[in-house]
C-alpha atoms as a PDB file:
ATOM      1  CA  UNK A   1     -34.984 -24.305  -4.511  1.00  0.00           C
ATOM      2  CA  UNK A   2     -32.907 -21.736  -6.030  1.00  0.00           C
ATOM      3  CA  UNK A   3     -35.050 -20.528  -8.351  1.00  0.00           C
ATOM      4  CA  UNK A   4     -37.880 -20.028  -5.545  1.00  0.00           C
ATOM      5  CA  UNK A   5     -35.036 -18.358  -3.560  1.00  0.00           C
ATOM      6  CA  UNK A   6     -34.495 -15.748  -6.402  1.00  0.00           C
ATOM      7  CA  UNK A   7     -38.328 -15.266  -6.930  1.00  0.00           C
ATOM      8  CA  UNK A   8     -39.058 -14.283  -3.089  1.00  0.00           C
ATOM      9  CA  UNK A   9     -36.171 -11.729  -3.655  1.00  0.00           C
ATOM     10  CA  UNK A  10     -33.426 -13.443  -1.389  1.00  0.00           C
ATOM     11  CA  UNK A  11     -29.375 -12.947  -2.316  1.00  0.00           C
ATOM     12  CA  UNK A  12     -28.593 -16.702  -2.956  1.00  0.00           C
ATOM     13  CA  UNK A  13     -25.028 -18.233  -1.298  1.00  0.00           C
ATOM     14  CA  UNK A  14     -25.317 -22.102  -2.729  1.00  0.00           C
ATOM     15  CA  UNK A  15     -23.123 -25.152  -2.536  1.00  0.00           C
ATOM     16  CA  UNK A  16     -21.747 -25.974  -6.002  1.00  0.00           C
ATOM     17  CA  UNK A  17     -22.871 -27.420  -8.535  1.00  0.00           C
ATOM     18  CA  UNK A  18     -25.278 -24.068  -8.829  1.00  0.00           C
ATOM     19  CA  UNK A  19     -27.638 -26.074 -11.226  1.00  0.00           C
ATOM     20  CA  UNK A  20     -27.148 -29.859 -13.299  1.00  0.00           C
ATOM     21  CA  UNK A  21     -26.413 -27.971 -16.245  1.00  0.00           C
ATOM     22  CA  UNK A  22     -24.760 -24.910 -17.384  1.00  0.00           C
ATOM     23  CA  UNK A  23     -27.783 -23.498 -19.640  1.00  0.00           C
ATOM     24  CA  UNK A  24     -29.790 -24.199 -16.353  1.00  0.00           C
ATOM     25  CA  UNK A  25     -27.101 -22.455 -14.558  1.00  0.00           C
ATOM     26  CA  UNK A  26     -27.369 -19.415 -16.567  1.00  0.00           C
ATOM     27  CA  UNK A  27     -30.985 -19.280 -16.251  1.00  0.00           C
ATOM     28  CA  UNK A  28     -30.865 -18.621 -12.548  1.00  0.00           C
ATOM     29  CA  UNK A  29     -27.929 -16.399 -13.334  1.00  0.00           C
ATOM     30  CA  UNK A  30     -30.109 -14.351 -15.758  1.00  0.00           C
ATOM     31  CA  UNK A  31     -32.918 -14.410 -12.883  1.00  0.00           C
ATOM     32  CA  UNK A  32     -30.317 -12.561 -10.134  1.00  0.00           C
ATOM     33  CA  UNK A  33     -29.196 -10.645 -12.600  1.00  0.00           C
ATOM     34  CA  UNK A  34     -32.881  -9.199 -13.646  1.00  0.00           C
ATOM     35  CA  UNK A  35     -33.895  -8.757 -10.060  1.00  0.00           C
ATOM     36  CA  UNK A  36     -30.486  -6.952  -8.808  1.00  0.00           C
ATOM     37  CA  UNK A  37     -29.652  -9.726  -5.929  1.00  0.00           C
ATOM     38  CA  UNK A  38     -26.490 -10.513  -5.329  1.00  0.00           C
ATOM     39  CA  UNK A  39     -24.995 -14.730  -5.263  1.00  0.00           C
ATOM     40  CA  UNK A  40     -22.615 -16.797  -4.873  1.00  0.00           C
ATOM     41  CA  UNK A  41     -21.102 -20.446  -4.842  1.00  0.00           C
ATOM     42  CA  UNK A  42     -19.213 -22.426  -2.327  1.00  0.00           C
ATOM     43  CA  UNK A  43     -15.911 -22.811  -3.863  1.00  0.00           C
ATOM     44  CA  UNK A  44     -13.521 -23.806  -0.501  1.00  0.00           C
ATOM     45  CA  UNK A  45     -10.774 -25.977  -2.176  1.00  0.00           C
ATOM     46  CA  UNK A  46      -8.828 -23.080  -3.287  1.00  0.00           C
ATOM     47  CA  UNK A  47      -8.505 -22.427   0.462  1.00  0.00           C
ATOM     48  CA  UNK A  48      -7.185 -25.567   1.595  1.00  0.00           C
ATOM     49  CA  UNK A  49      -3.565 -24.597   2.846  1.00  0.00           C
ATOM     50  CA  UNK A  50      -1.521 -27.168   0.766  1.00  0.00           C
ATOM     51  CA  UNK A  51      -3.357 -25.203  -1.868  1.00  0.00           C
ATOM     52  CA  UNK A  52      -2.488 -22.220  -0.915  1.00  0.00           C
ATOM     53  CA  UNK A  53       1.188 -22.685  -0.762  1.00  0.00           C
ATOM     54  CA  UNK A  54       1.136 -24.444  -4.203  1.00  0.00           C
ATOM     55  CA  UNK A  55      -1.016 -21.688  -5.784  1.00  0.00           C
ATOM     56  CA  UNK A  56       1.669 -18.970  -4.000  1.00  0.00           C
ATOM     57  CA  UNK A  57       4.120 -20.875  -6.086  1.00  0.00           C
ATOM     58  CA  UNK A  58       3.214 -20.753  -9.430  1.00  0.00           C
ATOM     59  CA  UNK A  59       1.635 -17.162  -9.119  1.00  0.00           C
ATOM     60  CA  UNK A  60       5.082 -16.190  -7.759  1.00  0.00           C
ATOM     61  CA  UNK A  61       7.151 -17.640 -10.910  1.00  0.00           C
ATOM     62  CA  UNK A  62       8.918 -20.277  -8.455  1.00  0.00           C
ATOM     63  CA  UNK A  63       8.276 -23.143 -10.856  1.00  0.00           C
ATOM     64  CA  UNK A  64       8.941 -21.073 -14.352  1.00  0.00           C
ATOM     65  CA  UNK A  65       7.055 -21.572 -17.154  1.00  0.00           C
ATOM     66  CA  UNK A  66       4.439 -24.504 -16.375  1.00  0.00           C
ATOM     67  CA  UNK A  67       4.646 -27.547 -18.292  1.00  0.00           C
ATOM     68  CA  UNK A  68       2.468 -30.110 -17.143  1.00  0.00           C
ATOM     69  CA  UNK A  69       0.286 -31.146 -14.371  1.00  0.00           C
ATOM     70  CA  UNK A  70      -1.416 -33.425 -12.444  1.00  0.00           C
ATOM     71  CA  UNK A  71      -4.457 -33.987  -9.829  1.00  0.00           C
ATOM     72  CA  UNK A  72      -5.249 -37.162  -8.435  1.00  0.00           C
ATOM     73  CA  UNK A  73      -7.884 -38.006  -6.435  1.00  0.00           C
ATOM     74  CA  UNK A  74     -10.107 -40.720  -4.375  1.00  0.00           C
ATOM     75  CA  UNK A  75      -9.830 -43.511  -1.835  1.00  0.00           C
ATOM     76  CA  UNK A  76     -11.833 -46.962  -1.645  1.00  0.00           C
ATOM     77  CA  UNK A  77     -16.121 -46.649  -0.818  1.00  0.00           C
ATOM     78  CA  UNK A  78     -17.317 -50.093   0.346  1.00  0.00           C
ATOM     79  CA  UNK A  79     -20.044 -51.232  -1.424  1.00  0.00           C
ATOM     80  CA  UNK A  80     -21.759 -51.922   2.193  1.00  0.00           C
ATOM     81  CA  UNK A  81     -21.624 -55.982   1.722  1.00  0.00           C
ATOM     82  CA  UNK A  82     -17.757 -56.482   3.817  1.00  0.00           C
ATOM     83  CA  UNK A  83     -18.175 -52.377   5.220  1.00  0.00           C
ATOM     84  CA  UNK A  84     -20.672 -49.396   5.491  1.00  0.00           C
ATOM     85  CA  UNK A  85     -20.644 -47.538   2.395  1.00  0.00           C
ATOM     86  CA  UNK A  86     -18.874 -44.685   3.628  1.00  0.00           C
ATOM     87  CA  UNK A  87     -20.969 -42.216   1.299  1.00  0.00           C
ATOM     88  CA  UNK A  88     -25.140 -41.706   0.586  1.00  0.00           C
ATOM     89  CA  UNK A  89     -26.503 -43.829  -2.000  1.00  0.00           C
ATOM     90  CA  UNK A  90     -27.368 -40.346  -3.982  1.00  0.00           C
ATOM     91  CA  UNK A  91     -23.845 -40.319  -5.050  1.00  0.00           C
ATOM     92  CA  UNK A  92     -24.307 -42.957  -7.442  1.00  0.00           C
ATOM     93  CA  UNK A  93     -28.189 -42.521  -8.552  1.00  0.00           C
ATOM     94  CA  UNK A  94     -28.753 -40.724 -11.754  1.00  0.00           C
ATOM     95  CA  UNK A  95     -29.607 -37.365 -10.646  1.00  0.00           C
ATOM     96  CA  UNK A  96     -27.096 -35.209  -9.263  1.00  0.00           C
ATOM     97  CA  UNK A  97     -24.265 -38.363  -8.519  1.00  0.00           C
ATOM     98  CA  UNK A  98     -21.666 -39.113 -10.588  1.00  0.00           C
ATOM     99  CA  UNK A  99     -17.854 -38.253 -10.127  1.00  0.00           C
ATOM    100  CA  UNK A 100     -18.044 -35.874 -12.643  1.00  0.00           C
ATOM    101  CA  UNK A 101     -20.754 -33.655 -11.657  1.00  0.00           C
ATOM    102  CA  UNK A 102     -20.195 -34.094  -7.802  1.00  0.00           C
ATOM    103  CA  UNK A 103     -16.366 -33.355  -7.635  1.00  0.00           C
ATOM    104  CA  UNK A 104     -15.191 -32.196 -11.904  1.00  0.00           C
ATOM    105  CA  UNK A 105     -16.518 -28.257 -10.658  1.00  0.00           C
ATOM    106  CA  UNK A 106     -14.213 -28.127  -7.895  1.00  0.00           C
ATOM    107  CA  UNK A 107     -11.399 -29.279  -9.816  1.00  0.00           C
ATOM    108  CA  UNK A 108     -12.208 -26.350 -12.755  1.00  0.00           C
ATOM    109  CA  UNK A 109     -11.732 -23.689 -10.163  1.00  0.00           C
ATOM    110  CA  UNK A 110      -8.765 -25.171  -8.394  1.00  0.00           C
ATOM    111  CA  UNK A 111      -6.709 -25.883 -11.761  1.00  0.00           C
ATOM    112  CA  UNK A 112      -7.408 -22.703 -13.631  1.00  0.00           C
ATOM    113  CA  UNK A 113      -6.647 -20.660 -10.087  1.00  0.00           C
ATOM    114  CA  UNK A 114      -3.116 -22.357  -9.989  1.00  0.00           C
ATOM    115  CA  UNK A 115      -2.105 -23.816 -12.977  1.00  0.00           C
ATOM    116  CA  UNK A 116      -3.897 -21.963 -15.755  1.00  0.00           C
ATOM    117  CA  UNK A 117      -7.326 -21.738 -18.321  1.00  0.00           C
ATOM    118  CA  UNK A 118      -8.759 -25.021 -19.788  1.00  0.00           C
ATOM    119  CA  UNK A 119      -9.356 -24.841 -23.304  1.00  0.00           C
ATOM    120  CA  UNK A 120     -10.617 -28.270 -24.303  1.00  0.00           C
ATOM    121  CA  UNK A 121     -10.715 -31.475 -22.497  1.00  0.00           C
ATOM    122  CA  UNK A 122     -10.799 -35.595 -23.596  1.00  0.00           C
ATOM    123  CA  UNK A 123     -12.775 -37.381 -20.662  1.00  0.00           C
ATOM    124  CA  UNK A 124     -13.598 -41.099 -20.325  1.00  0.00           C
ATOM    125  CA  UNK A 125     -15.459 -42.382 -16.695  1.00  0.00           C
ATOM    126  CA  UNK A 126     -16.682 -45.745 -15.420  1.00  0.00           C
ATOM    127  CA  UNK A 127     -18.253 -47.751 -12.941  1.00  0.00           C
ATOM    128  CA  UNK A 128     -15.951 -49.988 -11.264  1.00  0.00           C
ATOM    129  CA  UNK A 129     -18.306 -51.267  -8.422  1.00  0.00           C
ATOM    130  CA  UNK A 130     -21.704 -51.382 -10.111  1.00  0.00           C
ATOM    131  CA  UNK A 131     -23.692 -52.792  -7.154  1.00  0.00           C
ATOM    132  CA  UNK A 132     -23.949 -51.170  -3.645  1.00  0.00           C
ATOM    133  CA  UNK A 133     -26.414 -51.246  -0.612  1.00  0.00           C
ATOM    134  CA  UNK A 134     -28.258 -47.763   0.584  1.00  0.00           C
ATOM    135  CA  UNK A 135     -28.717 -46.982   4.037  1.00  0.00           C
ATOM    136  CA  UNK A 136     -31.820 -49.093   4.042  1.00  0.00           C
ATOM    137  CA  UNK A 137     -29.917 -52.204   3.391  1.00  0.00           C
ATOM    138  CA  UNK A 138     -31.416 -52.840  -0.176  1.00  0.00           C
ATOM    139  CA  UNK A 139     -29.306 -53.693  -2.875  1.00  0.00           C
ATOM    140  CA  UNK A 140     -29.463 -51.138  -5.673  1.00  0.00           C
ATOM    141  CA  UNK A 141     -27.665 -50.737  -9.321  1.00  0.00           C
ATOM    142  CA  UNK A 142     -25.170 -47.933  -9.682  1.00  0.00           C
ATOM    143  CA  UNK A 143     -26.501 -45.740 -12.194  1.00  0.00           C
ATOM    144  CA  UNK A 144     -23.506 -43.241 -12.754  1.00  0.00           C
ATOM    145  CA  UNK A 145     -19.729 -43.368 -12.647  1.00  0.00           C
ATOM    146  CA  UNK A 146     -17.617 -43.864  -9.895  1.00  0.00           C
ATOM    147  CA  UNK A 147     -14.801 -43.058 -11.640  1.00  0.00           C
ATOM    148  CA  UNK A 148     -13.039 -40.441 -13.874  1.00  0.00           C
ATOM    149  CA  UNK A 149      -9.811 -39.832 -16.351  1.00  0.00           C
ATOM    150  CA  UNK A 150      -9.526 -36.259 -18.346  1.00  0.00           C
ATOM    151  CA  UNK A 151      -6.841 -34.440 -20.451  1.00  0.00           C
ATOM    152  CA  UNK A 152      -6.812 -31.441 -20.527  1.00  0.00           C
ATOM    153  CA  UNK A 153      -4.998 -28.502 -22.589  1.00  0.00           C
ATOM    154  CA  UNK A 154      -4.294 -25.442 -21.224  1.00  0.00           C
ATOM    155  CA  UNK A 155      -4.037 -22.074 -22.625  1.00  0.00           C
ATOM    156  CA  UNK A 156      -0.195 -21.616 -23.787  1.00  0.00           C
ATOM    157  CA  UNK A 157      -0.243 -24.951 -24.697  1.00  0.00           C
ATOM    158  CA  UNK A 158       0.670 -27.062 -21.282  1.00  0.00           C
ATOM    159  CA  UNK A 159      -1.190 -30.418 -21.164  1.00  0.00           C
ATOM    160  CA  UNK A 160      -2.378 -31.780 -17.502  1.00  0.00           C
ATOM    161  CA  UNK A 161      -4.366 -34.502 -16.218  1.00  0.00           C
ATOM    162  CA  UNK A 162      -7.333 -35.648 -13.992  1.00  0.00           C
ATOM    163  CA  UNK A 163      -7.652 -39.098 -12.626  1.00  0.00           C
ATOM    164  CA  UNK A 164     -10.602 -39.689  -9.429  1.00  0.00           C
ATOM    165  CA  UNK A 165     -12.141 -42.668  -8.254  1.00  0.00           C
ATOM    166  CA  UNK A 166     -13.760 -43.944  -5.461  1.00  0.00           C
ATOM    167  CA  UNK A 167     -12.428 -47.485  -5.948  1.00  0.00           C
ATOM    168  CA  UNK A 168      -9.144 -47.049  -5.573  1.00  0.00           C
ATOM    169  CA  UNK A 169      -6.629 -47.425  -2.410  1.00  0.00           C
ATOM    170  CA  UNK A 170      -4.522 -44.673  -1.306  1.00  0.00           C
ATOM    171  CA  UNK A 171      -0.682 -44.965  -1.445  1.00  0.00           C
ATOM    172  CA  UNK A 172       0.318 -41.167  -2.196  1.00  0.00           C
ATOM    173  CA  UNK A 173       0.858 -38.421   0.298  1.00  0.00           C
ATOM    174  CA  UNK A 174      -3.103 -37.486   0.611  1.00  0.00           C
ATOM    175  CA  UNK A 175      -6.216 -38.595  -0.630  1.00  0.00           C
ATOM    176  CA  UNK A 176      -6.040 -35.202  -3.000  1.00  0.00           C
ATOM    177  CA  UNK A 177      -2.968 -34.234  -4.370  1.00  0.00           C
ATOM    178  CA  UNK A 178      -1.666 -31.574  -7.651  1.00  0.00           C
ATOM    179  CA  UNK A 179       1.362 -31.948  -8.796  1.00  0.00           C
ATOM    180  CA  UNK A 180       2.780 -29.152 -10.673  1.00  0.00           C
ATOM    181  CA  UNK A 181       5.644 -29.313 -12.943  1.00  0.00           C
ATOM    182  CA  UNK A 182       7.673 -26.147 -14.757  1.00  0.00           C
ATOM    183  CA  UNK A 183      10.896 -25.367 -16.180  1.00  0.00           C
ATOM    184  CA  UNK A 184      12.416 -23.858 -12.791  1.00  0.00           C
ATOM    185  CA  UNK A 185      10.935 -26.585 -10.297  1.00  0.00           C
ATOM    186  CA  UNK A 186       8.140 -28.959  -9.252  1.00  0.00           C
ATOM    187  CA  UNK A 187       5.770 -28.797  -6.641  1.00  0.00           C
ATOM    188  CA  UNK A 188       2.761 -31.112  -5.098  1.00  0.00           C
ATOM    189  CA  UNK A 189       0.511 -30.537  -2.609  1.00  0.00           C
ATOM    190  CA  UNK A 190      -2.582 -32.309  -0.292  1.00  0.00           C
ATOM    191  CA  UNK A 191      -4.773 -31.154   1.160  1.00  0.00           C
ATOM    192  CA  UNK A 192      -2.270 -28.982   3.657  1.00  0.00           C
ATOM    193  CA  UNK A 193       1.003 -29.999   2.965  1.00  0.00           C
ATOM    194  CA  UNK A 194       3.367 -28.499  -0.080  1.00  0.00           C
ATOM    195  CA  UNK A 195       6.356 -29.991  -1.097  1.00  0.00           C
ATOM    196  CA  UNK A 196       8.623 -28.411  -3.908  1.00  0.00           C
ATOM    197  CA  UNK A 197      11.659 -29.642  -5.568  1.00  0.00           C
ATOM    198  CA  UNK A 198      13.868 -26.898  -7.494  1.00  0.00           C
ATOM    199  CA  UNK A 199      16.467 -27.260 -10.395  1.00  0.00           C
ATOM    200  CA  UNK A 200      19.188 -27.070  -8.290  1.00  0.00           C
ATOM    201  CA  UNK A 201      17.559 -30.406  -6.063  1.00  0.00           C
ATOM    202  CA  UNK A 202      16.619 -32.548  -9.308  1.00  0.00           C
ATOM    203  CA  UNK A 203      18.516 -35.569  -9.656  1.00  0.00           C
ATOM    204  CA  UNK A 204      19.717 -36.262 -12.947  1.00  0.00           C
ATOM    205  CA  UNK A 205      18.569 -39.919 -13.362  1.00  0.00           C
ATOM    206  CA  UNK A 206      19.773 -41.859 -16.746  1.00  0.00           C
ATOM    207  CA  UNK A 207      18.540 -45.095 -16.763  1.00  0.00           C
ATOM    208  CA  UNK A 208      16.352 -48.128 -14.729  1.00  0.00           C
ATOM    209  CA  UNK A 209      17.376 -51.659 -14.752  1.00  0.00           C
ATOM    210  CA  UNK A 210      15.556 -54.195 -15.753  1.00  0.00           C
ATOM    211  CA  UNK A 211      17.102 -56.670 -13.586  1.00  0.00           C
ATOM    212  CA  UNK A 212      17.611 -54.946 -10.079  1.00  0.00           C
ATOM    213  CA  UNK A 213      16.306 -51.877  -7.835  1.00  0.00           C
ATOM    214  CA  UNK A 214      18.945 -49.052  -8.316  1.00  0.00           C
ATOM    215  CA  UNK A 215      17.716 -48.194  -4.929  1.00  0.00           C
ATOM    216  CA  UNK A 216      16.817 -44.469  -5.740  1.00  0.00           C
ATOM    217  CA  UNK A 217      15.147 -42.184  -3.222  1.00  0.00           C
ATOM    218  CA  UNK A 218      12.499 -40.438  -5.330  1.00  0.00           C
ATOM    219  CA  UNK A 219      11.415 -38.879  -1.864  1.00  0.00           C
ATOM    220  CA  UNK A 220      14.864 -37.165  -1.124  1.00  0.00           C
ATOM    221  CA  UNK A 221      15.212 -33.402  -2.589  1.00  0.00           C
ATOM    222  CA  UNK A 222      11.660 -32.252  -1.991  1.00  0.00           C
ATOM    223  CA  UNK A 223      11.275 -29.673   0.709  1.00  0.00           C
ATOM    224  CA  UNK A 224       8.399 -28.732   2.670  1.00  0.00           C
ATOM    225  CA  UNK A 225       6.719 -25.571   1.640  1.00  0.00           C
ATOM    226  CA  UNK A 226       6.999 -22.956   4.370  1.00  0.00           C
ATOM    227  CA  UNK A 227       3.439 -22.374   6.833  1.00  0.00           C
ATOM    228  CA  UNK A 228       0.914 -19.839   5.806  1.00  0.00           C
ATOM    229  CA  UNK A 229       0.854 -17.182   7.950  1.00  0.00           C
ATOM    230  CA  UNK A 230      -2.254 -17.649   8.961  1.00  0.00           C
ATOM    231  CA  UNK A 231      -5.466 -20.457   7.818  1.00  0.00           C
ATOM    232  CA  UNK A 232      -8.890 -19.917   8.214  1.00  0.00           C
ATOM    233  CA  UNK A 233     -11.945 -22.872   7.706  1.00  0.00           C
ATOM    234  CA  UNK A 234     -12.391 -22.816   3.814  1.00  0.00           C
ATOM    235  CA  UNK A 235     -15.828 -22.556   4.229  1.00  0.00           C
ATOM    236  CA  UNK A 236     -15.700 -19.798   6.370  1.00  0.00           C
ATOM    237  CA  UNK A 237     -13.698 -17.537   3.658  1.00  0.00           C
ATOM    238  CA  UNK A 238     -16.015 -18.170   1.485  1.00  0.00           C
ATOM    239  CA  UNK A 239     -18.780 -17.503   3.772  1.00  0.00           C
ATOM    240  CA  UNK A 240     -17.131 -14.196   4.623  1.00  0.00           C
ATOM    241  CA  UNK A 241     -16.111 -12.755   1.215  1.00  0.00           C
ATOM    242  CA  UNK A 242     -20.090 -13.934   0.264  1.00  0.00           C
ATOM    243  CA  UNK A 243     -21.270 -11.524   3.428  1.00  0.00           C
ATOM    244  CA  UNK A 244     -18.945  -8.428   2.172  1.00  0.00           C
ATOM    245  CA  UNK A 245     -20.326  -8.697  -0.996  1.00  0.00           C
ATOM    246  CA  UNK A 246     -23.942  -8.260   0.364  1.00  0.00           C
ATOM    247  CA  UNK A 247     -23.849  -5.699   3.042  1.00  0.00           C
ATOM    248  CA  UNK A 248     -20.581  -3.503   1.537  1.00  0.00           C
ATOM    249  CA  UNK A 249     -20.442  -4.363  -2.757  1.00  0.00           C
ATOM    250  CA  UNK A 250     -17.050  -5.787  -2.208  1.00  0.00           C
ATOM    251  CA  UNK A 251     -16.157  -8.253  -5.423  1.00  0.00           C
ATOM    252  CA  UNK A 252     -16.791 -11.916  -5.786  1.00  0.00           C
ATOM    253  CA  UNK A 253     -14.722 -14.158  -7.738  1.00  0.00           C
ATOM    254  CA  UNK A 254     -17.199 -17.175  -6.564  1.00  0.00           C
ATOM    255  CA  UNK A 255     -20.444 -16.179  -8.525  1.00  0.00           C
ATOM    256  CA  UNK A 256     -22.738 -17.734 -10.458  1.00  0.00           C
ATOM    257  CA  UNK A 257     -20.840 -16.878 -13.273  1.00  0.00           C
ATOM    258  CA  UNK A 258     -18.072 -18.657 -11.827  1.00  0.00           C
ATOM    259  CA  UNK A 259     -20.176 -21.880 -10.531  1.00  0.00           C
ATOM    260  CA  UNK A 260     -21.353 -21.887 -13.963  1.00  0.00           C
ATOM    261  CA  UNK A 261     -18.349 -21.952 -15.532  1.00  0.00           C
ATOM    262  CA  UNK A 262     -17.650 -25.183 -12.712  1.00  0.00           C
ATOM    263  CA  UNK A 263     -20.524 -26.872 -14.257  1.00  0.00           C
ATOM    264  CA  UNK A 264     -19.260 -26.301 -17.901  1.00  0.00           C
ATOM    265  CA  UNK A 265     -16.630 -28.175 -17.540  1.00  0.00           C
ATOM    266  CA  UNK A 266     -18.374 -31.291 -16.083  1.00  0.00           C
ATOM    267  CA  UNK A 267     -20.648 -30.544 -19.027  1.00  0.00           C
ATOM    268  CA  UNK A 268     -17.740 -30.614 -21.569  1.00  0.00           C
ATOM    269  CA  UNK A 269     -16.344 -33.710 -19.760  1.00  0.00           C
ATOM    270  CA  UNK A 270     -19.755 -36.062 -20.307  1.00  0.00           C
ATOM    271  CA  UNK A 271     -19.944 -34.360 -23.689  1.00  0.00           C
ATOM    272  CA  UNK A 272     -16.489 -35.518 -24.857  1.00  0.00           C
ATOM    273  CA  UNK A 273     -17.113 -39.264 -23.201  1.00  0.00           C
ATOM    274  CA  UNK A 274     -20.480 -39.514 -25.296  1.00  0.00           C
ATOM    275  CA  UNK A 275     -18.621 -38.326 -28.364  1.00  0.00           C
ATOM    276  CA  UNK A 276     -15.722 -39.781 -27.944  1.00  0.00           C
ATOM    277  CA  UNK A 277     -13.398 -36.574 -28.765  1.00  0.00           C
ATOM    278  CA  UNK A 278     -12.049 -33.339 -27.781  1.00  0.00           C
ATOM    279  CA  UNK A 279     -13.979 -31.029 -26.905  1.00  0.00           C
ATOM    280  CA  UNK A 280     -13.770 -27.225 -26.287  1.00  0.00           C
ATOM    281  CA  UNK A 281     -14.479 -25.442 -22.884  1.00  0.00           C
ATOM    282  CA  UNK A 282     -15.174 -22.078 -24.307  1.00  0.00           C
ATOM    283  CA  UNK A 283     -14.039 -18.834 -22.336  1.00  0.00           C
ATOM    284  CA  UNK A 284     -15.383 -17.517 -19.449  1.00  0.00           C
ATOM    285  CA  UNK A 285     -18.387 -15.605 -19.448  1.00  0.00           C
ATOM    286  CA  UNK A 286     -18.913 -17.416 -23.296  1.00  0.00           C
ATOM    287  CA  UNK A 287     -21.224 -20.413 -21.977  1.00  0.00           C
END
């Protein structure tokens, strides 16, 4: 569709992933690029306001010197026997579904815009519920993973990690959260709520006990980021920036370029769970 797009000479505004692959990715980047039309990718997480307060945070040197990281993500998708499958049957047929390749390029964007550039990553993914029912009420075999874990290492050294599933049950504060940790403070957001604890606020624990609760409030010392001034729908910034970049030349951080670099690290991802290793995102623009 996009390539037919590009042909007829239309500037292309996509949902991510631009294309299954990054080479295929930078075909249709090439394409634009030869015919002087202008694109873009949806990339609306960034603008989720928890985000937004978390990524205000680190950029502002709140937190100090990063030194680890986390994102979780997921909540539990009937299989359609007990409950409606609460997502289409695409997400788990071979493809386009798959964790990885459905929800890894939003997570590239969001870390490397807050927390800082992946350089390599060591992925492993699953299939925890490998029978479901489509919307036609025939049983079918899940054919990709439902589930995710990845290391990653950033530039400078900081390690962080990914863990998403759609067989798991929610007990944290939202059904996406990043948890940032530095030498200075902590902070974790949801999707709109931002919590931070500073140096000053972090208890100085010493021990457990093996044999009773100490009855510690793990909860106590985090504050609630202040409001953003003001939120707008993700979608719609997105949307917007896409529209100045048409009719005035105003820059786009969402590109291709970008989107590809979203599908490189999925790529990366199943190539390290094939291999069974490390393996090394290269640098932007170096796909």
């Amino acid at each position: 569709m996009l390539e037919k797009a590009l042909a007829a000479g239309k500037h292309v505004y996509c949902e991510k992933p631009v294309a299954p692959t990054a080479a295929q990715g930078l075909a249709l980047l090439r394409a634009a690029q030869r015919r002087g039309l202008k694109h873009g990718v949806v990339e609306d997480k960034i603008h989720l306001p928890g985000l937004q307060k978390l990524a205000a945070l680190t950029k502002g040197g709140e937190l100090g010197r990063v030194v680890g990281f986390r994102l979780e993500f997921g909540w539990w998708v009937f299989d359609g026997s007990a409950q409606p499958c609460q997502r289409p049957s695409w997400n788990y047929r071979a493809g386009g579904g798959g964790m990885i390749l459905d929800m890894y390029p939003h997570w590239r964007y969001v870390i490397e815009s807050i927390v800082g550039r992946i350089v390599s990553v060591a992925s492993s993914a699953w299939i925890a519920t490998p029978e479901r029912i489509d919307e036609q009420g025939e049983r079918y075999d899940v054919a990709v993973e439902d589930s995710a874990a990845t290391l990653m290492e950033l530039e400078g050294g900081a390690f962080g990690t990914i863990a998403s599933s759609w067989a798991t049950r929610v007990r944290r504060d939202d059904l996406l959260t990043l948890q940032v940790d530095g030498t200075k403070g902590s902070a974790i957001a949801g999707l709109h709520r931002c919590h931070v604890q500073s140096m000053a606020d972090t208890p100085a624990i010493t021990h457990f006990s093996v044999m009773k609760d100490i009855g510690a409030d793990y909860r106590s010392g985090w504050i609630e980021a202040p409001p953003l001034a003001s939120y707008r729908n993700p979608y719609r910034v997105g949307w917007e920036a896409f529209l100045r970049h048409v009719a005035a030349g105003a820059p786009l951080e969402s590109d291709f370029a970008a989107g590809i670099r979203d599908v490189a690290f999925a790529d990366a991802c199943h190539r390290s769970m094939r291999e069974r290793t490390w393996v090394a995102l290269p640098p932007a623009g170096q796909v």
